[in-house]
PDB file of N, CA and C in Angstrom:
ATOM      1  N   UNK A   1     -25.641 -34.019 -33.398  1.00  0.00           N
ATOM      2  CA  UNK A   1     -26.177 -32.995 -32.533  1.00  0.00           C
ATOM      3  C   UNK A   1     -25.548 -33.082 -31.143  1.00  0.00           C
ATOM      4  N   UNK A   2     -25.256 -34.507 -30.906  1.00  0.00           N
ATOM      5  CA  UNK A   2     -24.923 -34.143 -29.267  1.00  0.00           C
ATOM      6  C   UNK A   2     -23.288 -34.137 -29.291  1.00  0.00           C
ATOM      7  N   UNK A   3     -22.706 -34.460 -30.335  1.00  0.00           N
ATOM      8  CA  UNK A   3     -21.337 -33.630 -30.319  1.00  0.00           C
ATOM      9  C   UNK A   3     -20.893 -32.164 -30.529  1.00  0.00           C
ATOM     10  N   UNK A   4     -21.950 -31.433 -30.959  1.00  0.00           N
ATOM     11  CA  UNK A   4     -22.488 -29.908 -30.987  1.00  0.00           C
ATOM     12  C   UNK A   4     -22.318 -29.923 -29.279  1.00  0.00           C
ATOM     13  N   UNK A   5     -22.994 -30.119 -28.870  1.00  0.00           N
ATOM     14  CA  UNK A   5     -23.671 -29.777 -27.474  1.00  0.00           C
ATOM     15  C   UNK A   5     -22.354 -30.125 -26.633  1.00  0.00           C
ATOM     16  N   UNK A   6     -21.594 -30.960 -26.945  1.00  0.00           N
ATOM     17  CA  UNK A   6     -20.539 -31.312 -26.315  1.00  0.00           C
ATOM     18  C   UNK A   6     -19.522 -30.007 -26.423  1.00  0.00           C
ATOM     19  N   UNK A   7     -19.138 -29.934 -27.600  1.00  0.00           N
ATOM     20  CA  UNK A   7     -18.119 -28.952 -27.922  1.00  0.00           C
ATOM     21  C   UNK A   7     -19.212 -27.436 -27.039  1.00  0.00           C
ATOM     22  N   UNK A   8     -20.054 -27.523 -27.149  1.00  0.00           N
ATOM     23  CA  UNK A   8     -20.523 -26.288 -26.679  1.00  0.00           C
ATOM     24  C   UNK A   8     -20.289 -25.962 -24.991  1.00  0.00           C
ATOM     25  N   UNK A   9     -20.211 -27.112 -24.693  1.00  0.00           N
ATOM     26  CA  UNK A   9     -20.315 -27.704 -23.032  1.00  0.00           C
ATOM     27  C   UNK A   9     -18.976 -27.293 -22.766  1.00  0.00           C
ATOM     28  N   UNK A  10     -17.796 -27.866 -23.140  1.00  0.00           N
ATOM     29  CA  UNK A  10     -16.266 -28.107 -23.400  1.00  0.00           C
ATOM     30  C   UNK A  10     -15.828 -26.440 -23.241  1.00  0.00           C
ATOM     31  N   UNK A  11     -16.383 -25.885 -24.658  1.00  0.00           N
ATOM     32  CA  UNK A  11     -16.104 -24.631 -24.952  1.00  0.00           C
ATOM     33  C   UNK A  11     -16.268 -23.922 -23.537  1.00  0.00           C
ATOM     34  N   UNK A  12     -17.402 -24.120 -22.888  1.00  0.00           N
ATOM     35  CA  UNK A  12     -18.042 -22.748 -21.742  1.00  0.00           C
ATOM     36  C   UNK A  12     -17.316 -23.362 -20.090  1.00  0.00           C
ATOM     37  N   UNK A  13     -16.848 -24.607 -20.199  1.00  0.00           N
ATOM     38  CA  UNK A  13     -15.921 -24.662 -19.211  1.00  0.00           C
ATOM     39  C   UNK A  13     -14.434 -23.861 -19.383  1.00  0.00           C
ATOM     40  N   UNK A  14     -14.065 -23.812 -20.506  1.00  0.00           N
ATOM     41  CA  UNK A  14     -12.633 -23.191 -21.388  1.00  0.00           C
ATOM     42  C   UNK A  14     -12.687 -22.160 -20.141  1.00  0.00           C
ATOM     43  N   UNK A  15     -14.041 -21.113 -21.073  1.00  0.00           N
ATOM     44  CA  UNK A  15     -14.194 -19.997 -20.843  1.00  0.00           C
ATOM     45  C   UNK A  15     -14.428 -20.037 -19.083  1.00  0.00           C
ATOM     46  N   UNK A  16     -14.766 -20.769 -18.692  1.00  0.00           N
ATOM     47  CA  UNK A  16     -15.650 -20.761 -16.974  1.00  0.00           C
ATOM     48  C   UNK A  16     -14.343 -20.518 -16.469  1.00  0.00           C
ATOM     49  N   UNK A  17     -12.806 -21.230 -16.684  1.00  0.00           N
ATOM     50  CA  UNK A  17     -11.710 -21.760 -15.928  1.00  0.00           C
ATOM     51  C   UNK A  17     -10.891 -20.459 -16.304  1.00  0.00           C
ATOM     52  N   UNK A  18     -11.059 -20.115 -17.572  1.00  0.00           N
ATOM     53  CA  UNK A  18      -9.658 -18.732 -17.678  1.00  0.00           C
ATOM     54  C   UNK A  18     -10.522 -17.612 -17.154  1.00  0.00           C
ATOM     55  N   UNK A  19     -11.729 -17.529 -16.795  1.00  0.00           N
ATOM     56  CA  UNK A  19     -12.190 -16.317 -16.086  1.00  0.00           C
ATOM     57  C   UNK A  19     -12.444 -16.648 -14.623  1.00  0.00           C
ATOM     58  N   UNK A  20     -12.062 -17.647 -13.953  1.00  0.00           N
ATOM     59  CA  UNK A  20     -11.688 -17.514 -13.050  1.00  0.00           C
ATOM     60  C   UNK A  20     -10.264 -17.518 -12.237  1.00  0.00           C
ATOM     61  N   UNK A  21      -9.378 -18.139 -13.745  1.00  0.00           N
ATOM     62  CA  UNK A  21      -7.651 -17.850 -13.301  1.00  0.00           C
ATOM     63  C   UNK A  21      -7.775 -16.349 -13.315  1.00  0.00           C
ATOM     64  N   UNK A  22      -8.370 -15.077 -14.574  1.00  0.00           N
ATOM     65  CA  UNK A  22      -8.303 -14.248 -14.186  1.00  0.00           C
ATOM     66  C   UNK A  22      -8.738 -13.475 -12.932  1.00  0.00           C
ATOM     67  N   UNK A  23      -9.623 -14.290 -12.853  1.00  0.00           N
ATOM     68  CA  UNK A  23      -9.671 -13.273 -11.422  1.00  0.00           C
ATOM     69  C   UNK A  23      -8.912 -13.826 -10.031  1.00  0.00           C
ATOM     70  N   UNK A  24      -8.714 -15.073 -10.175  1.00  0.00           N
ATOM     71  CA  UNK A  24      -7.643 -15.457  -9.190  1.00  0.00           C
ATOM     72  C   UNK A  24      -6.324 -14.121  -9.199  1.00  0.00           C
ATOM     73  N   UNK A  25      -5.858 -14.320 -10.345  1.00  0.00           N
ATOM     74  CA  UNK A  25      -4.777 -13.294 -10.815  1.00  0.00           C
ATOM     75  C   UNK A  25      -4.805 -11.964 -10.455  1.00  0.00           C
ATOM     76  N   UNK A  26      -5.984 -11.319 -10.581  1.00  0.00           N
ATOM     77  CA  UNK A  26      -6.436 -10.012 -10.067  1.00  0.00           C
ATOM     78  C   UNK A  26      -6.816  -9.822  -8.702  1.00  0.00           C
ATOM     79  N   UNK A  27      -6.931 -10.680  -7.908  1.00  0.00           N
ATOM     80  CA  UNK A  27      -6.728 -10.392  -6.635  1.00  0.00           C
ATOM     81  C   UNK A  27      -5.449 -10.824  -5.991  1.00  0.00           C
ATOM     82  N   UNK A  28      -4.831 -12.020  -6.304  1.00  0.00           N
ATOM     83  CA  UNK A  28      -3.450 -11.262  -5.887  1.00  0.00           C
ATOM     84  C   UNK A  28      -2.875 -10.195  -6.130  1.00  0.00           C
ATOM     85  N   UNK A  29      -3.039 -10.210  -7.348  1.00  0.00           N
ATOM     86  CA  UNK A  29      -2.458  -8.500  -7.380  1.00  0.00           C
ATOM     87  C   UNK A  29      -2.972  -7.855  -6.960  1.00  0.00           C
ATOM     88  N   UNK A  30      -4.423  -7.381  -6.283  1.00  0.00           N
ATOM     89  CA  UNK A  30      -4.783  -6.037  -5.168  1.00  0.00           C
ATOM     90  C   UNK A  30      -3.919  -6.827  -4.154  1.00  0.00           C
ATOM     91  N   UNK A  31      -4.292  -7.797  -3.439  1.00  0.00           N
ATOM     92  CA  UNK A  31      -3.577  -8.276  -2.096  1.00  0.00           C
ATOM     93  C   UNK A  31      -1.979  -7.316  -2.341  1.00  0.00           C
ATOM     94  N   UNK A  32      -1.501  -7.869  -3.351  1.00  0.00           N
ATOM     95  CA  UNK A  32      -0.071  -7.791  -3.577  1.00  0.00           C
ATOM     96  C   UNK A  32       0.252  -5.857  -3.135  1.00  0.00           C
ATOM     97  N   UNK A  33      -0.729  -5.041  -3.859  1.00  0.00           N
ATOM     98  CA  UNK A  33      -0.262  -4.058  -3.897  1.00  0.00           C
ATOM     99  C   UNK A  33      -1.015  -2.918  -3.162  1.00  0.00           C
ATOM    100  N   UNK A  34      -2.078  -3.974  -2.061  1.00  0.00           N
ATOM    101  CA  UNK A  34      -2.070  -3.239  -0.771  1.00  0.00           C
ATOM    102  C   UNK A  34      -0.891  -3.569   0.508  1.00  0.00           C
ATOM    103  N   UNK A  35      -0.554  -4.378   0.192  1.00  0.00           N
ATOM    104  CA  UNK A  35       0.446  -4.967   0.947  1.00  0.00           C
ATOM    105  C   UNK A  35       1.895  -3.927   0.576  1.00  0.00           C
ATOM    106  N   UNK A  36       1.652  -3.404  -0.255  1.00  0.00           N
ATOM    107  CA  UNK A  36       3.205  -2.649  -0.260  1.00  0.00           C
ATOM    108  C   UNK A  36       2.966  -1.116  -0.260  1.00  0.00           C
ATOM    109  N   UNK A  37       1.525  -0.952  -0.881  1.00  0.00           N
ATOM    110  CA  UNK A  37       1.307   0.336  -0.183  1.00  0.00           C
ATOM    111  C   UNK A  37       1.288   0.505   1.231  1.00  0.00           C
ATOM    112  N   UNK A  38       0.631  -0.470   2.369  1.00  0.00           N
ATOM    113  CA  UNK A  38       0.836  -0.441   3.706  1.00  0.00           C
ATOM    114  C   UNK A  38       2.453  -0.186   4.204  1.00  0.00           C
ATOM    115  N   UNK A  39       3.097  -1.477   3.386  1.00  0.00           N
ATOM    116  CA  UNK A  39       4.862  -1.245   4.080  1.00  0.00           C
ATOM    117  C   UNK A  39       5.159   0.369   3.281  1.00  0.00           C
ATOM    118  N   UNK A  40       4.785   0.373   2.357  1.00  0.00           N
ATOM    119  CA  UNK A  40       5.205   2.399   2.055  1.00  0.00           C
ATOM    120  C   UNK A  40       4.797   3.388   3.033  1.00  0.00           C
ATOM    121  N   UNK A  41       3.780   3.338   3.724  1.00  0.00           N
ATOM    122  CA  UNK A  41       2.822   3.938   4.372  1.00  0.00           C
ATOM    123  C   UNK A  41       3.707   3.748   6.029  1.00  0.00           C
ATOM    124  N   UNK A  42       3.878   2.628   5.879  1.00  0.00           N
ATOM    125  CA  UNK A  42       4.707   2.469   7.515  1.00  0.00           C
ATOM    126  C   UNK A  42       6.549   3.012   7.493  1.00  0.00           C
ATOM    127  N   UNK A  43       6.982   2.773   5.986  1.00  0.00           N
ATOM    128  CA  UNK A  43       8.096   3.369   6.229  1.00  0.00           C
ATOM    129  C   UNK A  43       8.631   4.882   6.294  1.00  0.00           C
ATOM    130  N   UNK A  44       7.111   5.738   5.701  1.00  0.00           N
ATOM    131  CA  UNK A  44       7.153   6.649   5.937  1.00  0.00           C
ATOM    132  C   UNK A  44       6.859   7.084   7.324  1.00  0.00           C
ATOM    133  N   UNK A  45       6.480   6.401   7.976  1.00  0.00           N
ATOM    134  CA  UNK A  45       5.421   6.989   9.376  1.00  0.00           C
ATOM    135  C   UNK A  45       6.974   6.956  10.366  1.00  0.00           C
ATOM    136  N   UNK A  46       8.085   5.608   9.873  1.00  0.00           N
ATOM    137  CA  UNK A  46       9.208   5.450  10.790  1.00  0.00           C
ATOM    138  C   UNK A  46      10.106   6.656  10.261  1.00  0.00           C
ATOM    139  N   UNK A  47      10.237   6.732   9.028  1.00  0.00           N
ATOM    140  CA  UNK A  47      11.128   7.727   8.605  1.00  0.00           C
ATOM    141  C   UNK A  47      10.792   9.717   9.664  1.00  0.00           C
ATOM    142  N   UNK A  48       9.318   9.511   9.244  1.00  0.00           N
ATOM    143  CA  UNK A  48       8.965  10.652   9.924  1.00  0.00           C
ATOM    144  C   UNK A  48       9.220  10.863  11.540  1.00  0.00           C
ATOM    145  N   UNK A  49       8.978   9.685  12.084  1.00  0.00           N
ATOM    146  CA  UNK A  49       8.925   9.519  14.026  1.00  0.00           C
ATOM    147  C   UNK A  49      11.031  10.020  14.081  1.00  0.00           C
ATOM    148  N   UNK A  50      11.690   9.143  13.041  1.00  0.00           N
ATOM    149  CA  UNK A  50      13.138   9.739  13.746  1.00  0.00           C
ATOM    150  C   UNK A  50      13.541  10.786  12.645  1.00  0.00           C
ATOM    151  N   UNK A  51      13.024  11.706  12.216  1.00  0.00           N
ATOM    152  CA  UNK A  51      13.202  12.851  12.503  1.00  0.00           C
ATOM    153  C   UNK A  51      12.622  13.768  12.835  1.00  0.00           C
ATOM    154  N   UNK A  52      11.415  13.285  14.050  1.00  0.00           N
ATOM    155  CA  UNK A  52      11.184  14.071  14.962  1.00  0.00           C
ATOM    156  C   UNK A  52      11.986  13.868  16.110  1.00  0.00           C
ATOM    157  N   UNK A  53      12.740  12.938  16.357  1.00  0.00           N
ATOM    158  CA  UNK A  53      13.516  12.239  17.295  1.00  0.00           C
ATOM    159  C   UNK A  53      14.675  12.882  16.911  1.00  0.00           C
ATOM    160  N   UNK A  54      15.359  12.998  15.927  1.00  0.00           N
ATOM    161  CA  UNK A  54      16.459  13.722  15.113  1.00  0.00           C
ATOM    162  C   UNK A  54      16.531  15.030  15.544  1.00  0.00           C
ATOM    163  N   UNK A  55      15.021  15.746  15.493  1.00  0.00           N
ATOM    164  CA  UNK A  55      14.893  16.861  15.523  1.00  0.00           C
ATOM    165  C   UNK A  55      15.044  17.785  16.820  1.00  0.00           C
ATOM    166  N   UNK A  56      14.768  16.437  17.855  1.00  0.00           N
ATOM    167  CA  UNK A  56      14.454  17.161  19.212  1.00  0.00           C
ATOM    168  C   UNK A  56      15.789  16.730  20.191  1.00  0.00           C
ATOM    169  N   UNK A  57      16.857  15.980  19.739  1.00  0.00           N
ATOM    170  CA  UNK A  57      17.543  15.724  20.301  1.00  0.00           C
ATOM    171  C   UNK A  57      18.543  17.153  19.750  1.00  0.00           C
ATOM    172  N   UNK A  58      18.856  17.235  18.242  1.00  0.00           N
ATOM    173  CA  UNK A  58      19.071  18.480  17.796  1.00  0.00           C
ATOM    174  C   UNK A  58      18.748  20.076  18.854  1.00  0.00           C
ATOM    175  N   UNK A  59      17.674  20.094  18.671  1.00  0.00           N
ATOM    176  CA  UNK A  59      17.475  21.595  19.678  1.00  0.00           C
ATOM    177  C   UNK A  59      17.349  21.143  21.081  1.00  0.00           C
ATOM    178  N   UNK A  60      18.430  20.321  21.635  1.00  0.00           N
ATOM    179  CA  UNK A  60      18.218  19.956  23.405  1.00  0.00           C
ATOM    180  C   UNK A  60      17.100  20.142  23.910  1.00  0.00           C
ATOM    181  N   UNK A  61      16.002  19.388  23.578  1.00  0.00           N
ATOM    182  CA  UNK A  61      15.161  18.435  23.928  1.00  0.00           C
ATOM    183  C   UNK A  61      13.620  18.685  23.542  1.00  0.00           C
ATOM    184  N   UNK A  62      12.349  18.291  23.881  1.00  0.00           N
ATOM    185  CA  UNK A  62      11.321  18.854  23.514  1.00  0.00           C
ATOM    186  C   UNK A  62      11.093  20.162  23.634  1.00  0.00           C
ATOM    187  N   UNK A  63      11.407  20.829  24.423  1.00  0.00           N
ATOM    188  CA  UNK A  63      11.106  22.142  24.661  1.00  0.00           C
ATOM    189  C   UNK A  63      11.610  23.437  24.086  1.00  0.00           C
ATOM    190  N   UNK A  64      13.331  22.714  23.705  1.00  0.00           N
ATOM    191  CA  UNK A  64      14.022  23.734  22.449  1.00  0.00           C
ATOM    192  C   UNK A  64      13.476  23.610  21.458  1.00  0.00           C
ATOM    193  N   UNK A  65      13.293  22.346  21.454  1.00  0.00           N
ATOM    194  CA  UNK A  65      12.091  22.016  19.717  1.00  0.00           C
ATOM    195  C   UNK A  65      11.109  22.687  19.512  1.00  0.00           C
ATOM    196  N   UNK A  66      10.425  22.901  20.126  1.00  0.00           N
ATOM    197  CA  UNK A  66       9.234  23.694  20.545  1.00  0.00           C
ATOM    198  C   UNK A  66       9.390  25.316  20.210  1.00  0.00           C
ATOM    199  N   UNK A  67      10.748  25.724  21.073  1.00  0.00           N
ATOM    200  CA  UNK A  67      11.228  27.449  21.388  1.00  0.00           C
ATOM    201  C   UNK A  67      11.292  27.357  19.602  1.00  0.00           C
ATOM    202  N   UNK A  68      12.245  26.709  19.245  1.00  0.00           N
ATOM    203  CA  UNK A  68      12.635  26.582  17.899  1.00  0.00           C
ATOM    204  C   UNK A  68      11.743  26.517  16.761  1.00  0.00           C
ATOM    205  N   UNK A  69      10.326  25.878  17.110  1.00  0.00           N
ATOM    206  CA  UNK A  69       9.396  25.987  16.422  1.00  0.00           C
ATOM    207  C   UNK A  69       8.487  27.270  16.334  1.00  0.00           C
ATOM    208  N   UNK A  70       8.507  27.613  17.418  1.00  0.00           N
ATOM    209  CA  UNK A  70       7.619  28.892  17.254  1.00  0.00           C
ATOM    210  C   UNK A  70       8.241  30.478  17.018  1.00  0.00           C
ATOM    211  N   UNK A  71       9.702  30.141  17.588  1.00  0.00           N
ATOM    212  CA  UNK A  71      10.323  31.060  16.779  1.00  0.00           C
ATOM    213  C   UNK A  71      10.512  31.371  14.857  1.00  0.00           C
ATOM    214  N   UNK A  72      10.329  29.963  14.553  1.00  0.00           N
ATOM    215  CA  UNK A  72      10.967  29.910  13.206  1.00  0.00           C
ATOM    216  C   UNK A  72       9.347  30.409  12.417  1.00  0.00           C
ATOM    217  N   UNK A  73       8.243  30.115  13.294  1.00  0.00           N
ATOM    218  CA  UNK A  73       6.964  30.499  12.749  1.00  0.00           C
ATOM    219  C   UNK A  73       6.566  32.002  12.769  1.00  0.00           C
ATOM    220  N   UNK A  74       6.642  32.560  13.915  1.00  0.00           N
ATOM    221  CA  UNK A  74       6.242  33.920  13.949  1.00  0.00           C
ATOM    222  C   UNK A  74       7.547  34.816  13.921  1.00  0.00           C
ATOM    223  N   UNK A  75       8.666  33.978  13.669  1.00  0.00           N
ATOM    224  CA  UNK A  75       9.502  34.783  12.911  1.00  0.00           C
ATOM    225  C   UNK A  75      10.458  35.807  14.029  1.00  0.00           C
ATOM    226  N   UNK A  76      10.197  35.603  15.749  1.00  0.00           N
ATOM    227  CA  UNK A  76      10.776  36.265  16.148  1.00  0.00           C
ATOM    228  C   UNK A  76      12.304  36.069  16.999  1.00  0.00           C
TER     229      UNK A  76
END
């Protein structure tokens, strides 16, 4: 009987240790893949800032950017 109880003991640590590697495992991986959604999120934000920078050096300076913008909107 108490080698029953043993193996039963044995058994539910098994189980205690691979359900907590899994979840070790599963939070690196959120960590992991908020971490690269952020750097996606920032390389878009740089990509976007120079070509607004692109954009305004293009139509000589903020204010052509601007003429240029509201022309191209209301079309006149």
């Amino acid at each position: 009987m108490t080698q029953q109880v043993a193996a039963a003991v044995q058994t539910q640590a098994q189980v205690g240790a691979e359900s907590r590697l899994g979840l070790t495992l599963m939070l690196i991986t959120f960590r992991v893949s908020v971490i690269l959604t952020l750097l996606l999120v920032a390389m878009i934000g740089v990509f976007s800032v120079a070509c607004l920078i692109g954009g305004t050096i293009a139509a000589g300076g903020p204010f052509g950017l601007a003429k240029g913008w509201f022309s191209a909107v209301s079309g006149l």
